[in-house]
Protein backbone atom coordinates (compact mmCIF):
# COMPACT_ATOMS: atom_id res chain seq x y z
CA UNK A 1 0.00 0.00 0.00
CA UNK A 2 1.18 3.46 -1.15
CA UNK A 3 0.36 5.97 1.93
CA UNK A 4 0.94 8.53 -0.68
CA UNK A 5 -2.25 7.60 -1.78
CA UNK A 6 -4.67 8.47 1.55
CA UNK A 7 -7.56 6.82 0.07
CA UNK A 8 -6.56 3.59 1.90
CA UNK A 9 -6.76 5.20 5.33
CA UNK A 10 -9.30 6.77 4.86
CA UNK A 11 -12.07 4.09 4.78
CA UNK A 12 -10.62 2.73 8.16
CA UNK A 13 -11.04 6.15 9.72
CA UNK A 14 -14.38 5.70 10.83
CA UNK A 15 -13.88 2.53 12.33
CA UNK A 16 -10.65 3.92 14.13
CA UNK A 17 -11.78 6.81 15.40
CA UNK A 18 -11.36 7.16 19.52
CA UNK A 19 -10.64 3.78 19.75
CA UNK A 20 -7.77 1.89 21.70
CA UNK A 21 -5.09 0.01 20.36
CA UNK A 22 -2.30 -1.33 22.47
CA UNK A 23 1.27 -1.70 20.76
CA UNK A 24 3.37 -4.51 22.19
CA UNK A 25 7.07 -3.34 21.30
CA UNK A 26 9.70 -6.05 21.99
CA UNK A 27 12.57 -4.25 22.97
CA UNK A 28 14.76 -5.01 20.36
CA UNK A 29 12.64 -3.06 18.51
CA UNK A 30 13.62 -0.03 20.11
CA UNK A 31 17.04 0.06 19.23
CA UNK A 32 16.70 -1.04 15.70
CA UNK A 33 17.27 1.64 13.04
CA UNK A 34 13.58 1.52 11.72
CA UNK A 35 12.27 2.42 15.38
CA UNK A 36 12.70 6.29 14.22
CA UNK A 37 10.52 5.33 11.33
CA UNK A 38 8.20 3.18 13.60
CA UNK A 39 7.37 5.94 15.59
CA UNK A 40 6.22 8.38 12.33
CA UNK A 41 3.70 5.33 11.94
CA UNK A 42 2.40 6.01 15.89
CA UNK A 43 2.28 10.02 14.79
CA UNK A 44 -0.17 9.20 12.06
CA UNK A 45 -1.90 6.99 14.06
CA UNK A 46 -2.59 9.48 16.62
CA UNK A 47 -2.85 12.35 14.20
CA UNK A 48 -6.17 10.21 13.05
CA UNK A 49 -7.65 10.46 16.52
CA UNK A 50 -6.72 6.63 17.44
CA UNK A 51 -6.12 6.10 21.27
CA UNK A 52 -2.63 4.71 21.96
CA UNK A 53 -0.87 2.69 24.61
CA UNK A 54 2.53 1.53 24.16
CA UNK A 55 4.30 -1.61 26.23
CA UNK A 56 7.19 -2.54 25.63
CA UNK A 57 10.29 -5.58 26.77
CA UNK A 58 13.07 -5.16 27.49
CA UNK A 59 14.92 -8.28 27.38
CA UNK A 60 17.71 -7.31 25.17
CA UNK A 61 18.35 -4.38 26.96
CA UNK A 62 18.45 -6.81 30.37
CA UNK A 63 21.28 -9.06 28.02
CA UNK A 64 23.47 -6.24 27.09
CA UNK A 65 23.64 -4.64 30.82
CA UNK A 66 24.33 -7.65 32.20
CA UNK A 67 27.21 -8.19 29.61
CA UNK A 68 29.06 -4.86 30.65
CA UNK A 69 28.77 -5.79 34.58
CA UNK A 70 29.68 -9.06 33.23
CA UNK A 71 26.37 -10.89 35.46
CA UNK A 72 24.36 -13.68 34.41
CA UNK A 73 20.55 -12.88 34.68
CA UNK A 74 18.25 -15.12 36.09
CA UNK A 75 16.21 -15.02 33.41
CA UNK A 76 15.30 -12.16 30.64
CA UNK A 77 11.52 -11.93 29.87
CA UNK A 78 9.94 -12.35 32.84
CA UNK A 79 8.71 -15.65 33.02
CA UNK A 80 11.55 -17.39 34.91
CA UNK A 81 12.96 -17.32 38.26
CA UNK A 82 13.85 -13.37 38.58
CA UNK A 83 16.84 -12.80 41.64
CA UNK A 84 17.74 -9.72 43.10
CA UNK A 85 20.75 -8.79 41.20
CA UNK A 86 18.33 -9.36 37.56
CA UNK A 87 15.63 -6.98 38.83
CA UNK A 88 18.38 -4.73 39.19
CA UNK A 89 19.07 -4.95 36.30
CA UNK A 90 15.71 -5.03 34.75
CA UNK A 91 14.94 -1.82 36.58
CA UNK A 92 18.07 0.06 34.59
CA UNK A 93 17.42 -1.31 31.57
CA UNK A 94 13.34 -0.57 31.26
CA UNK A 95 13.43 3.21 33.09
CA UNK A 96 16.79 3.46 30.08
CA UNK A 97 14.39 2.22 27.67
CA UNK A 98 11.36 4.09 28.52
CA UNK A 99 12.83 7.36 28.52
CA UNK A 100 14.45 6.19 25.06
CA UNK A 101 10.92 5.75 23.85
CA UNK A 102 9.66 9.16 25.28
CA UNK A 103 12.37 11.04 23.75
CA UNK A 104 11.61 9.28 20.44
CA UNK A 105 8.03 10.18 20.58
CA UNK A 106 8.15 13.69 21.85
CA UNK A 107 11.01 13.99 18.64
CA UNK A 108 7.42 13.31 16.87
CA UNK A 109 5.32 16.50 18.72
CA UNK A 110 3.88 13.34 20.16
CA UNK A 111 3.18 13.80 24.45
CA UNK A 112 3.96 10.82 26.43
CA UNK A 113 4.10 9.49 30.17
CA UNK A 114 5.90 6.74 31.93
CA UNK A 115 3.03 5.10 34.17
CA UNK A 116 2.94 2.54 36.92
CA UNK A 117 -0.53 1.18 36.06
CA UNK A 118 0.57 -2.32 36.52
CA UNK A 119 -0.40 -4.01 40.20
CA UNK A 120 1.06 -7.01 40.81
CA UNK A 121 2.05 -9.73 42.62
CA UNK A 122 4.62 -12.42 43.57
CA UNK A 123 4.33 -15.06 41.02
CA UNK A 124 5.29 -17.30 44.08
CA UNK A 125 6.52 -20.71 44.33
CA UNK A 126 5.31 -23.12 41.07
CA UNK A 127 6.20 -26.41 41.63
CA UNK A 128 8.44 -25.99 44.51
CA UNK A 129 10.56 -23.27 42.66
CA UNK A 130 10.10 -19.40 44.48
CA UNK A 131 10.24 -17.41 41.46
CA UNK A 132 11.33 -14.63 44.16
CA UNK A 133 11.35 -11.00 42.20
CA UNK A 134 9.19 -12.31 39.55
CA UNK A 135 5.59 -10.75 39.22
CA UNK A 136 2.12 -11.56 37.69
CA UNK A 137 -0.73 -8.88 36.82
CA UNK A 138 -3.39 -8.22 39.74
CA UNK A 139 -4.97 -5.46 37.92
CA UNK A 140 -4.88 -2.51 35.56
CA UNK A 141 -5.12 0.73 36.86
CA UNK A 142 -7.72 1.90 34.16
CA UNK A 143 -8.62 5.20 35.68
CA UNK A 144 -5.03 6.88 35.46
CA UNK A 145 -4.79 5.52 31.93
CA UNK A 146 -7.93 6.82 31.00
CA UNK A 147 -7.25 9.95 31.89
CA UNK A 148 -4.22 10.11 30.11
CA UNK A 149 -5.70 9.08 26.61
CA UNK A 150 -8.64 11.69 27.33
CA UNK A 151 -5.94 14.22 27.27
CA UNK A 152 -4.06 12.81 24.45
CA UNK A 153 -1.20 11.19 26.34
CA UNK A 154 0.40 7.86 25.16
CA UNK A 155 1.04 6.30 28.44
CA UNK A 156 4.53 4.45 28.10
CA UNK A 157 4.38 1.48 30.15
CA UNK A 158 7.30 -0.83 31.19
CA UNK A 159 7.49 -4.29 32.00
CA UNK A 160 7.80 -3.59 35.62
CA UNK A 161 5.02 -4.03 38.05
CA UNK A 162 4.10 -2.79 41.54
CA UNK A 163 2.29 -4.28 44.91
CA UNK A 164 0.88 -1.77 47.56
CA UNK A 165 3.81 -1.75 49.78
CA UNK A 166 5.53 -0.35 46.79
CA UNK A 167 7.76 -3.70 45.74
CA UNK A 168 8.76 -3.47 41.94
CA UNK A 169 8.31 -7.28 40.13
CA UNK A 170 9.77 -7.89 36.59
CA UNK A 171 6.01 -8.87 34.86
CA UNK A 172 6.56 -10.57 31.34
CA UNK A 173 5.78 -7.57 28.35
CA UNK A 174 3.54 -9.74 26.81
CA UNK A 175 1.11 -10.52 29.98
CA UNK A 176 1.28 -6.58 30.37
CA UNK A 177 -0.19 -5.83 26.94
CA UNK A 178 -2.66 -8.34 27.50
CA UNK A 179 -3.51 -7.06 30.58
CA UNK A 180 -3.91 -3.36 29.27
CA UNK A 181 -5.29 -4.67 26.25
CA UNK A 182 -8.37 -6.11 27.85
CA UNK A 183 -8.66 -4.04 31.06
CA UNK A 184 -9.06 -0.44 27.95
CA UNK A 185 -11.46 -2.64 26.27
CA UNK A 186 -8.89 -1.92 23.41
CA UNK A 187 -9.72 -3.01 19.52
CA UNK A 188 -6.46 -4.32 18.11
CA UNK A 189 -3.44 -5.73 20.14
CA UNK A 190 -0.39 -5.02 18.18
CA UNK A 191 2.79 -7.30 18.86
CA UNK A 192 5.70 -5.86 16.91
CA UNK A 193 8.59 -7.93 16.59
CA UNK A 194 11.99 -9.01 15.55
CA UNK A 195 9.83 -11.74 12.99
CA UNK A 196 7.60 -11.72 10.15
CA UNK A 197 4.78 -12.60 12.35
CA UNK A 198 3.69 -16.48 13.68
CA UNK A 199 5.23 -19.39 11.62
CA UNK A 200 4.06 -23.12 11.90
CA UNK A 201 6.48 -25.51 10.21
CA UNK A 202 8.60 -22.08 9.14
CA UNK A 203 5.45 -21.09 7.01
CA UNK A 204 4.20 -17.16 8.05
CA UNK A 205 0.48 -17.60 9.22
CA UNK A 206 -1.40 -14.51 7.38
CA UNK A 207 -4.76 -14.91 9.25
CA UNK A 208 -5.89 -17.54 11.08
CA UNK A 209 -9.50 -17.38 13.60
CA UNK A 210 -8.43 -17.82 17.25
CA UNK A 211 -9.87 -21.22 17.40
CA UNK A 212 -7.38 -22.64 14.71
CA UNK A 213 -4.64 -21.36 16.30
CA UNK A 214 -5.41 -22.33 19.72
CA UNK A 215 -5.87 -25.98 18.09
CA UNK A 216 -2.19 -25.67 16.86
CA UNK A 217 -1.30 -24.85 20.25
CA UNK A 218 -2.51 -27.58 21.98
CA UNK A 219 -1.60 -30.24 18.66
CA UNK A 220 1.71 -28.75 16.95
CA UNK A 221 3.37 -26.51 19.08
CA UNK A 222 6.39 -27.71 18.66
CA UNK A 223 6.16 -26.86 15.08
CA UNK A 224 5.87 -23.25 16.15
CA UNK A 225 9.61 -21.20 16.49
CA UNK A 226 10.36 -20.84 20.43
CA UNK A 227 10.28 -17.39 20.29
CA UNK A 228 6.60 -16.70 18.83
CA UNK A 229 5.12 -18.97 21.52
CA UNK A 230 4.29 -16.50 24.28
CA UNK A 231 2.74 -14.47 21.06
CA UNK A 232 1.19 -17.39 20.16
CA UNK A 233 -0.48 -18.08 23.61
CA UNK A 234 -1.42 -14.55 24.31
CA UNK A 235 -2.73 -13.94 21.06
CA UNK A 236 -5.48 -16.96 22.37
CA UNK A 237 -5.74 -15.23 25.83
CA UNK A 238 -6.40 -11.98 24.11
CA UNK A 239 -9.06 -12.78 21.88
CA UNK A 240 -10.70 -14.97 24.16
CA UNK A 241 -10.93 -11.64 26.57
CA UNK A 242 -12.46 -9.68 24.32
CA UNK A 243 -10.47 -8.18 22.29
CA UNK A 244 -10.84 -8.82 18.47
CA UNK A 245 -8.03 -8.66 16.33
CA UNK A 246 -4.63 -9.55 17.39
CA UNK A 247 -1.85 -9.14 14.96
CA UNK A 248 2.64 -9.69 15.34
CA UNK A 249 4.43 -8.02 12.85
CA UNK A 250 7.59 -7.43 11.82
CA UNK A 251 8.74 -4.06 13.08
CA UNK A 252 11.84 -3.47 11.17
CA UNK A 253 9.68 -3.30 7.98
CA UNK A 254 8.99 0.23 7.23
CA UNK A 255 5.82 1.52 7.27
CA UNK A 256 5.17 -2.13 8.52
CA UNK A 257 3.02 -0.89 11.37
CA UNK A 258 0.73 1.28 9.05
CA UNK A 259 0.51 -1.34 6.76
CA UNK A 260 -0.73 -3.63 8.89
CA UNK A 261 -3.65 -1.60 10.38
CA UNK A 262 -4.69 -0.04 6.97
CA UNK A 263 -4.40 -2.80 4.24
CA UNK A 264 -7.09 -6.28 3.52
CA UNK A 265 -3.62 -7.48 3.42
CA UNK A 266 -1.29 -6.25 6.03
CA UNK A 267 2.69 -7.85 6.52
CA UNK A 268 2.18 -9.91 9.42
CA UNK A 269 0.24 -12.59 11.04
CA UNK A 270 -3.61 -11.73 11.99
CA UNK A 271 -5.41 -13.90 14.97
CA UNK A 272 -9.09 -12.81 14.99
CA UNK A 273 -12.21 -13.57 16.97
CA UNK A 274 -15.19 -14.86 15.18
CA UNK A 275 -16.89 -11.66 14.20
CA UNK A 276 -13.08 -10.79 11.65
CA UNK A 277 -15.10 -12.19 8.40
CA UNK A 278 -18.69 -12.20 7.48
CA UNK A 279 -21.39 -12.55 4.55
CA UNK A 280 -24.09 -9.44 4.60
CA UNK A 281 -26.78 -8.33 2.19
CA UNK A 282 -25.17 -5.82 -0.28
CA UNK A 283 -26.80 -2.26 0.19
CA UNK A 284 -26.05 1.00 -2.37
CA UNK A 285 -23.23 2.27 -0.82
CA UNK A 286 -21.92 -0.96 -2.09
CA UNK A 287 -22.55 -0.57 -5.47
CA UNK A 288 -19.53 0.90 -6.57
CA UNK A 289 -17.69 -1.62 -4.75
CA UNK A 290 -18.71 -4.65 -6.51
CA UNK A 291 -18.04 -3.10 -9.98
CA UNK A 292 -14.77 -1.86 -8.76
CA UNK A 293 -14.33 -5.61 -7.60
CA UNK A 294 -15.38 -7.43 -10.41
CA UNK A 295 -13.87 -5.09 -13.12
CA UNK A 296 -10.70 -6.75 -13.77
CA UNK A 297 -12.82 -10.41 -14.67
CA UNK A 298 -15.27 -8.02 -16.96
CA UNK A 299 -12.69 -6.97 -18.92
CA UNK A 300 -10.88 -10.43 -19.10
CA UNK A 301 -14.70 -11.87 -20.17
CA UNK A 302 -14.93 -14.16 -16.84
CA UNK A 303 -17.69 -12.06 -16.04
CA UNK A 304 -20.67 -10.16 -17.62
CA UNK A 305 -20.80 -6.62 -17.57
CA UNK A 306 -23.57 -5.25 -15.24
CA UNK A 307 -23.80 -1.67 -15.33
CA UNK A 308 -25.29 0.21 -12.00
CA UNK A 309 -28.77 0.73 -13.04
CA UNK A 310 -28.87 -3.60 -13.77
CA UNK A 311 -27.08 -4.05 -10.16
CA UNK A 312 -29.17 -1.45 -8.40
CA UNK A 313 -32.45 -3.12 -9.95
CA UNK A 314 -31.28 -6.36 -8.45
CA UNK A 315 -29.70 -5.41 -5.38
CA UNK A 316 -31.27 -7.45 -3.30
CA UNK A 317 -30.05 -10.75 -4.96
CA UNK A 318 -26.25 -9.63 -4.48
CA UNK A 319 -24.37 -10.56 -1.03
CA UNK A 320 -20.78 -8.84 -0.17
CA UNK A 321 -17.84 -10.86 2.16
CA UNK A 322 -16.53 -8.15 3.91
CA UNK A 323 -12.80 -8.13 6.19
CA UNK A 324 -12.85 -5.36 8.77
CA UNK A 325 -15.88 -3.91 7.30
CA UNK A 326 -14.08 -3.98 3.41
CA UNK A 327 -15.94 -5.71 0.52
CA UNK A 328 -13.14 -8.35 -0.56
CA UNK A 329 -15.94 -10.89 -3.02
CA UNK A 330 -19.47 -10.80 -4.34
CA UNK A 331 -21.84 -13.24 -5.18
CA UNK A 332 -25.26 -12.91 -6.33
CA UNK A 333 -28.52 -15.43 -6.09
CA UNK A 334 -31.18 -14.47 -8.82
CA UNK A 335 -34.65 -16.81 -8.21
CA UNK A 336 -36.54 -18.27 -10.47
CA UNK A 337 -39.60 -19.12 -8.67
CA UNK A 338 -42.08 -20.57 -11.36
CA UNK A 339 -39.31 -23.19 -11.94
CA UNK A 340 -37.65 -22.97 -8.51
CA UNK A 341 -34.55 -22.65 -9.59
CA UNK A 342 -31.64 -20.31 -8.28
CA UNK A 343 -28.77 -18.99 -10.42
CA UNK A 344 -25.59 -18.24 -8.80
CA UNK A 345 -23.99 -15.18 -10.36
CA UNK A 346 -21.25 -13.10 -10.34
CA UNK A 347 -19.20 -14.96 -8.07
CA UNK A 348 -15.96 -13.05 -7.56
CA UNK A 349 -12.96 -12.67 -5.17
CA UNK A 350 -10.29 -10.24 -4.82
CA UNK A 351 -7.05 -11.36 -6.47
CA UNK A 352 -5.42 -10.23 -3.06
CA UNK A 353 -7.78 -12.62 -0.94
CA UNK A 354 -7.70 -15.38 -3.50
CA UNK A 355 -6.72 -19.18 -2.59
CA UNK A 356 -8.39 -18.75 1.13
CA UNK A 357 -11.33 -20.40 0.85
CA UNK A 358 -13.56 -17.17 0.28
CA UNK A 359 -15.40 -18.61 -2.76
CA UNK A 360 -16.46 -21.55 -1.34
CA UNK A 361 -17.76 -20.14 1.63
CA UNK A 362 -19.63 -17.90 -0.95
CA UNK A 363 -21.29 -20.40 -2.84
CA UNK A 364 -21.86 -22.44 0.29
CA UNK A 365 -23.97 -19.82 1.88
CA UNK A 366 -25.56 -19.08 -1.35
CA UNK A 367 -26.68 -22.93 -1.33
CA UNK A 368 -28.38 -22.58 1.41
CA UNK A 369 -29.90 -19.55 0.80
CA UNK A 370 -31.33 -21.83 -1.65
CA UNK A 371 -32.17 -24.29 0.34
CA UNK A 372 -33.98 -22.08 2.57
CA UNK A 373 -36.31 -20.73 0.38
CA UNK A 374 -37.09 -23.95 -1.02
CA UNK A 375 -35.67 -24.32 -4.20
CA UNK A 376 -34.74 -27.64 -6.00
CA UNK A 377 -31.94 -26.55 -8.12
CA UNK A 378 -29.10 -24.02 -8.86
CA UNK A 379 -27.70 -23.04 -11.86
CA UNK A 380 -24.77 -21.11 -12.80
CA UNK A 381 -22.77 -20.17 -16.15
CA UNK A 382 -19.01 -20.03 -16.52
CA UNK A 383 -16.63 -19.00 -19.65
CA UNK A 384 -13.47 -19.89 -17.67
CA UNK A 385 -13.84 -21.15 -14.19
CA UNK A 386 -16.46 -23.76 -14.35
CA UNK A 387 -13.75 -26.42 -13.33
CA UNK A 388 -13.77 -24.52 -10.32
CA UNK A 389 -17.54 -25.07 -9.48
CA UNK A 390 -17.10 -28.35 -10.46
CA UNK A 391 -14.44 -29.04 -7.86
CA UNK A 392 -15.22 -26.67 -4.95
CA UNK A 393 -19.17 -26.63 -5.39
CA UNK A 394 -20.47 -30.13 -6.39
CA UNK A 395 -21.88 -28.77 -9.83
CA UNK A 396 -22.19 -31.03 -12.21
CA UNK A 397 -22.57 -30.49 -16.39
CA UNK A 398 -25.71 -29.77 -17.70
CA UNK A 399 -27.30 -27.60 -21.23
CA UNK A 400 -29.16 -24.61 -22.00
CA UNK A 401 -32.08 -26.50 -21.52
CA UNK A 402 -31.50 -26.24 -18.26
CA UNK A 403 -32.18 -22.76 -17.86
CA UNK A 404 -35.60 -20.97 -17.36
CA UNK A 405 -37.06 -19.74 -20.14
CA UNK A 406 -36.25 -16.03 -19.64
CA UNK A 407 -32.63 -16.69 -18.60
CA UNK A 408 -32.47 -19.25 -21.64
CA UNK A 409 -33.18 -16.12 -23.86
CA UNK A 410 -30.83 -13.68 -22.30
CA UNK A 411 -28.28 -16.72 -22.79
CA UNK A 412 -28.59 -17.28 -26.47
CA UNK A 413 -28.71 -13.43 -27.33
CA UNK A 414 -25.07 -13.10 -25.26
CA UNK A 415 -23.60 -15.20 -27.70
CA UNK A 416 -20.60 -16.00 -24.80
CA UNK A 417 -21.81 -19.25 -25.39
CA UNK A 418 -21.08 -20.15 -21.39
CA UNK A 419 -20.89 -23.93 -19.65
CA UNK A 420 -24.27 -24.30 -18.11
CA UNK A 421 -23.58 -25.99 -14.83
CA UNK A 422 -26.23 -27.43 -12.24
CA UNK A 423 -26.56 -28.75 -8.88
CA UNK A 424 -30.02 -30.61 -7.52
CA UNK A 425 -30.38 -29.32 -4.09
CA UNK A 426 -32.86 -31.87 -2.78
């Protein structure tokens, strides 16, 4: 996506608008040369009126300290056994690294504020280990936050937590932006990374529902590199709060961050809840849509040109799939009720959503649309894909014949001379 062009953020804007979005920033991140570039994304984020929060690790940071004093940490994210000498350490390192991030963002007319929002406590002894310094999340303190976004603040929040006598625990980044994530009520939970996103068997994982990947989880995680795990399993946690998209991206990728959020596409790996994809009625705002959609196969001939006066009359037999509230395919069901018969029509996806299943699911729910209202049969005509309905739909061959009388005439005068295809839906 060229963000010369600000047509592509602009239909997210309204869906954006005053909501919250947590960005999970590992910290080697931070001290990668892109994080300058990074933070231009979080400028135009907020410049669009989208709430911010910002959490970031600091395990790298931990590494390299301990290096110079020449120490061996306990353990680096947060999860482990943390001594006294490692939160030490982890103190320098994250109040280093937090004011690094500050700087960065005020460098971008951006206002920002370390918080202590996290409460926690001792993680405590797990199977006979005392993880001594080592913290979990009691609670968010959503008031103080809120009244920082309300005033336009990006609260900056480290992996550090706090109990009420005032004892700092190192809390695992991660569990802290899923914490803050569901405690804001937030929209999108950004991981950015040192990776590409989730891989399974060293293949990236574009989008997968929450379901799937908490099945891999449980069945292949093995197959899944070490160091996307704790994504992995908080992605799960953090749809299963609430909150309904989940992405890990790469964050060395310029512009990656923008990309993500305002793209079909994005660069990374999306885990969604079960609301991320759906099949709607298409209404005439949507009209332009589906000719912009389909007007690569008209002009190739795998489709029949319908001009907007032929789509508006017959806008109520056309159905949109829609990603984040974006028309990626059509499909249309025109009835034939004297013969009841049901033609599927003008079945397209978007060459950028292509080979995911889309079109299937399409003519799948326009089955049993058909079904539903009681029809016996359903027709469709194809120049070029009609191996494809063959395959992935269950049609079978059939002949003009075929065809109700009034759609047998409109064949026959098109002269495409199409493969009538059929499929008896008792």
């Amino acid at each position: 996506m060229k963000f010369t062009d600000l047509r592509g953020i602009l239909q997210y804007i309204p869906h954006f608008r005053e909501k919250t979005f947590v960005l999970a920033v590992d910290g080697v991140i931070v001290t990668d040369e892109n994080f300058a570039t990074l933070l231009q994304d979080v400028a135009v984020m907020r410049s669009l009126n989208i709430r911010l929060v910002l959490v970031h690790g600091a395990s790298v940071q931990i590494q390299a300290l301990a290096d110079e004093q020449k120490v061996t940490p306990s353990n680096l994210d947060g999860s482990g056994v943390t001594d006294a000498a490692t939160l030490q350490l982890a103190l320098t390192a994250a109040n280093r690294l937090t004011h690094e991030i500050i700087e960065g963002l005020s460098a971008n007319d951006l206002r920002a504020a370390s918080t202590n929002v996290i409460i926690a406590h001792p993680l405590g002894i797990i199977q006979g280990v005392d993880h001594l310094f080592t913290g979990k999340v009691e609670r968010v303190d959503t008031e103080l936050l809120q009244t920082l976004l309300n005033q336009g603040i990006i609260p900056v929040i480290p992996p550090l937590g706090f109990d009420g006598d005032g004892k700092t625990y190192r809390v695992n980044s991660d569990a802290v932006a899923l914490a803050v994530a569901d405690a804001l009520k937030a929209i999108k939970l950004i991981f950015i990374t040192a990776q590409d996103g989730i891989l399974v068997q060293n293949r990236l994982i574009r989008q997968m529902p929450v379901a799937d990947l908490e099945s891999v989880l449980a069945l292949q995680r093995n197959d899944i590199a070490p160091g996307q795990i704790s994504k992995a399993l908080h992605a799960v946690a953090a749809c299963k709060a609430g909150v309904p998209r989940v992405h890990v991206i790469n964050g060395r990728v310029e512009e990656g961050l923008l990309a993500e959020v305002f793209s079909n596409e994005g660069i990374g790996t999306l885990i969604y809840a079960n609301d991320y994809q759906q099949i709607r009625r298409a209404m005439k705002k949507d009209i332009r849509a589906i000719q912009l959609l389909t007007k690569k196969a008209v002009e190739a001939e795998e489709l029949v040109r319908r001009t907007r006066a032929i789509i508006e009359k017959n806008l109520a037999d056309y159905f949109i799939f829609e990603i984040d509230k974006n028309p990626v395919a059509c499909v249309a069901l025109h009835i034939y009720p004297e013969q009841k018969k049901g033609e599927l029509a003008c079945l397209y996806v978007s060459p950028s959503h292509e080979n995911r299943g889309i079109g299937k699911k399409l003519i799948q729910y326009v089955e049993t649309k058909a079904r539903e209202m009681g029809l016996n049969e359903l027709i469709t005509l194809s120049t070029q894909a009609f191996t494809y309905f063959q395959s992935k739909g269950g049609f079978g061959e059939g002949t003009p014949d075929d065809l109700p009388p009034g759609r047998r005439e409109k064949y026959e005068q098109s002269g495409r001379n199409s493969k009538v295809l059929v499929k008896k839906l008792k």
